[in-house]
Protein backbone atom coordinates (compact mmCIF):
# COMPACT_ATOMS: atom_id res chain seq x y z
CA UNK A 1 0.00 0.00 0.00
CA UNK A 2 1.16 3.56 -0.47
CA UNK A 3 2.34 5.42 2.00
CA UNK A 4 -0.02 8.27 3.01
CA UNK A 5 1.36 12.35 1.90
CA UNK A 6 2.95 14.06 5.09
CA UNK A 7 0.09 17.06 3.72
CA UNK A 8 -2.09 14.65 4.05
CA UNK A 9 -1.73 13.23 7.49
CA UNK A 10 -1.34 16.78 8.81
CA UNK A 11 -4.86 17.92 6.78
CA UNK A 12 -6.54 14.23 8.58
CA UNK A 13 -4.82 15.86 11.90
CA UNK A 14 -6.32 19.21 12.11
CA UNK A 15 -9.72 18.44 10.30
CA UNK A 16 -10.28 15.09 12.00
CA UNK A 17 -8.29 15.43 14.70
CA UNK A 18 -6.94 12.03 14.46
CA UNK A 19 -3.04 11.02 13.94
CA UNK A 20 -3.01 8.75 10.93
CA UNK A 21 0.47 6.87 10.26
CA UNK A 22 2.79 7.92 6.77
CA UNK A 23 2.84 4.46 6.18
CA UNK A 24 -0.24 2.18 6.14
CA UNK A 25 1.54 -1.02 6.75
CA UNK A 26 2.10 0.15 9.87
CA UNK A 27 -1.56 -1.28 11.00
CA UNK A 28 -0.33 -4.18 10.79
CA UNK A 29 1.52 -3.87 14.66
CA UNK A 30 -1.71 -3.20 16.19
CA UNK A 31 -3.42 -5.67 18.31
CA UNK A 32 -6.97 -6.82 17.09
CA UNK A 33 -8.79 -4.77 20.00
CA UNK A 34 -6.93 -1.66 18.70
CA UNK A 35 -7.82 -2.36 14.82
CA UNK A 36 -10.88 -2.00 16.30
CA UNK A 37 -10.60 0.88 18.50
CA UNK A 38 -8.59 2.67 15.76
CA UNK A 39 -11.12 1.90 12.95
CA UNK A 40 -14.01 3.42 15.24
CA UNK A 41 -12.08 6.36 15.92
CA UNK A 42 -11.42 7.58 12.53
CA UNK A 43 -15.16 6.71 11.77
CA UNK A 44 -16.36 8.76 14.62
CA UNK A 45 -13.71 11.13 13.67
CA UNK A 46 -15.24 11.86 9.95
CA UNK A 47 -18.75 11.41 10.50
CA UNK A 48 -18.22 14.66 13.23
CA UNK A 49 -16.65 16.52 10.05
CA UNK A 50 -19.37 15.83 8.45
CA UNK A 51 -21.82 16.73 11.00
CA UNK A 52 -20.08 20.11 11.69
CA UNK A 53 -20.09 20.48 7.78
CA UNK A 54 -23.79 19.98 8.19
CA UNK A 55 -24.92 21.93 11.06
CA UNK A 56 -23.02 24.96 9.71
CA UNK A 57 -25.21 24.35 6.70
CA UNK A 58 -22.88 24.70 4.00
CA UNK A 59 -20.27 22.47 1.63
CA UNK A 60 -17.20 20.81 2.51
CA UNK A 61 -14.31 22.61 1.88
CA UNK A 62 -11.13 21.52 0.06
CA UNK A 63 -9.15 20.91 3.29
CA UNK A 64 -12.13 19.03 4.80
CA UNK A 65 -12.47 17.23 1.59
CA UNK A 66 -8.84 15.70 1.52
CA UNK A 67 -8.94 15.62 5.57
CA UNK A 68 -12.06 13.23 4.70
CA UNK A 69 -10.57 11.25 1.92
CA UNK A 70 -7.70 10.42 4.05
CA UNK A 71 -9.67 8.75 6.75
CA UNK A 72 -11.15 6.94 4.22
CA UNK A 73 -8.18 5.10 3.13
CA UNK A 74 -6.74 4.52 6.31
CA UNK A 75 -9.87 3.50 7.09
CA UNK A 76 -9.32 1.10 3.58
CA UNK A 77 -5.83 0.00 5.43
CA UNK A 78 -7.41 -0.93 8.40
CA UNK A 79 -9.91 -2.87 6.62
CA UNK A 80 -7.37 -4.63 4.74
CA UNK A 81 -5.29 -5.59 7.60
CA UNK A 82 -8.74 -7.41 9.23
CA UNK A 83 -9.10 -9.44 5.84
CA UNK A 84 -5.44 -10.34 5.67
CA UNK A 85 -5.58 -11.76 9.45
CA UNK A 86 -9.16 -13.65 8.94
CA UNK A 87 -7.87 -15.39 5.91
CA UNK A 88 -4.78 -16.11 7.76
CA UNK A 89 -7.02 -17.28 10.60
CA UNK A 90 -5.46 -15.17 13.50
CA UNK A 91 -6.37 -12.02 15.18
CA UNK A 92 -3.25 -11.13 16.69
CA UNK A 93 -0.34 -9.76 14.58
CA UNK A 94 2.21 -12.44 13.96
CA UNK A 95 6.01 -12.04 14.67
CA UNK A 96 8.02 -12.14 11.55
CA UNK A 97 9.99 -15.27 13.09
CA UNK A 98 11.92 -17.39 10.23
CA UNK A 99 12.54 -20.89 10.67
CA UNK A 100 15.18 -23.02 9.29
CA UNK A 101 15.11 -26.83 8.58
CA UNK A 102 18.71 -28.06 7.67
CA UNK A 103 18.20 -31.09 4.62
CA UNK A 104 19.34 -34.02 5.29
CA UNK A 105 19.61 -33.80 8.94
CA UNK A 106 17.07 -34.39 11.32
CA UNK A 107 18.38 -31.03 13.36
CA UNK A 108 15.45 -28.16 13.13
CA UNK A 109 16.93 -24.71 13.89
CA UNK A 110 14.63 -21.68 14.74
C-alpha cells in the first residue's frame, strides 16, 4: 500500500483530529482490540466533520475534503489488515519469526 502524503496526514490531523500513520503497513503492529478501536475512531472522527459540515449548513471545503478522503483510506488499510488476518485465521499480529530446517539432517533450527 502507499504510503499516506505528510500534507495529508497533517490535513486528517487538524480536520479530524486524528493522527493517521505515513505508512499504512504500519496497522499491521496493532493488536486486534486496537484495529478496532482505531477503525471506530477515525469513523467517529469523519462522521463529526461531516456533522459540523452539516450543522453549519454549508459544503465541505477543500481541506475538509482531503482531511475526509484520508480517513477513508486509512480507514481502507485498516480494513485490509482485518481481511489479511481472517484469511490467515489469527487475530493477533504475527512475529516475523523465520525458521530453518537443515536437509538431510534431522536437526530443526529456529
Amino acid at each position: 500500500m502507499k504510503v499516506f502524503s505528510e500534507s495529508d496526514r497533517l490535513l486528517a490531523e487538524k480536520h479530524l483530529k486524528v493522527s493517521i500513520p505515513s505508512d499504512p503497513s504500519e496497522v499491521g503492529e496493532l493488536s486486534w482490540a486496537s484495529l478496532h478501536a482505531e477503525r471506530r475512531k477515525v469513523r467517529d472522527a469523519s462522521a463529526a466533520l461531516l456533522d459540523r459540515v452539516k450543522k453549519d449548513n454549508r459544503e465541505i471545503n477543500k481541506d475538509e475534503e482531503s482531511a475526509f478522503d484520508m480517513g477513508m483510506k486509512y480507514l481502507d488499510a485498516i480494513s485490509e489488515e482485518f481481511d489479511r488476518r481472517s484469511v490467515a485465521g489469527v487475530k493477533e499480529p504475527e512475529a516475523d519469526e523465520v525458521h530453518r530446517v537443515s536437509i538431510g539432517s534431522k536437526k530443526t533450527m529456529n
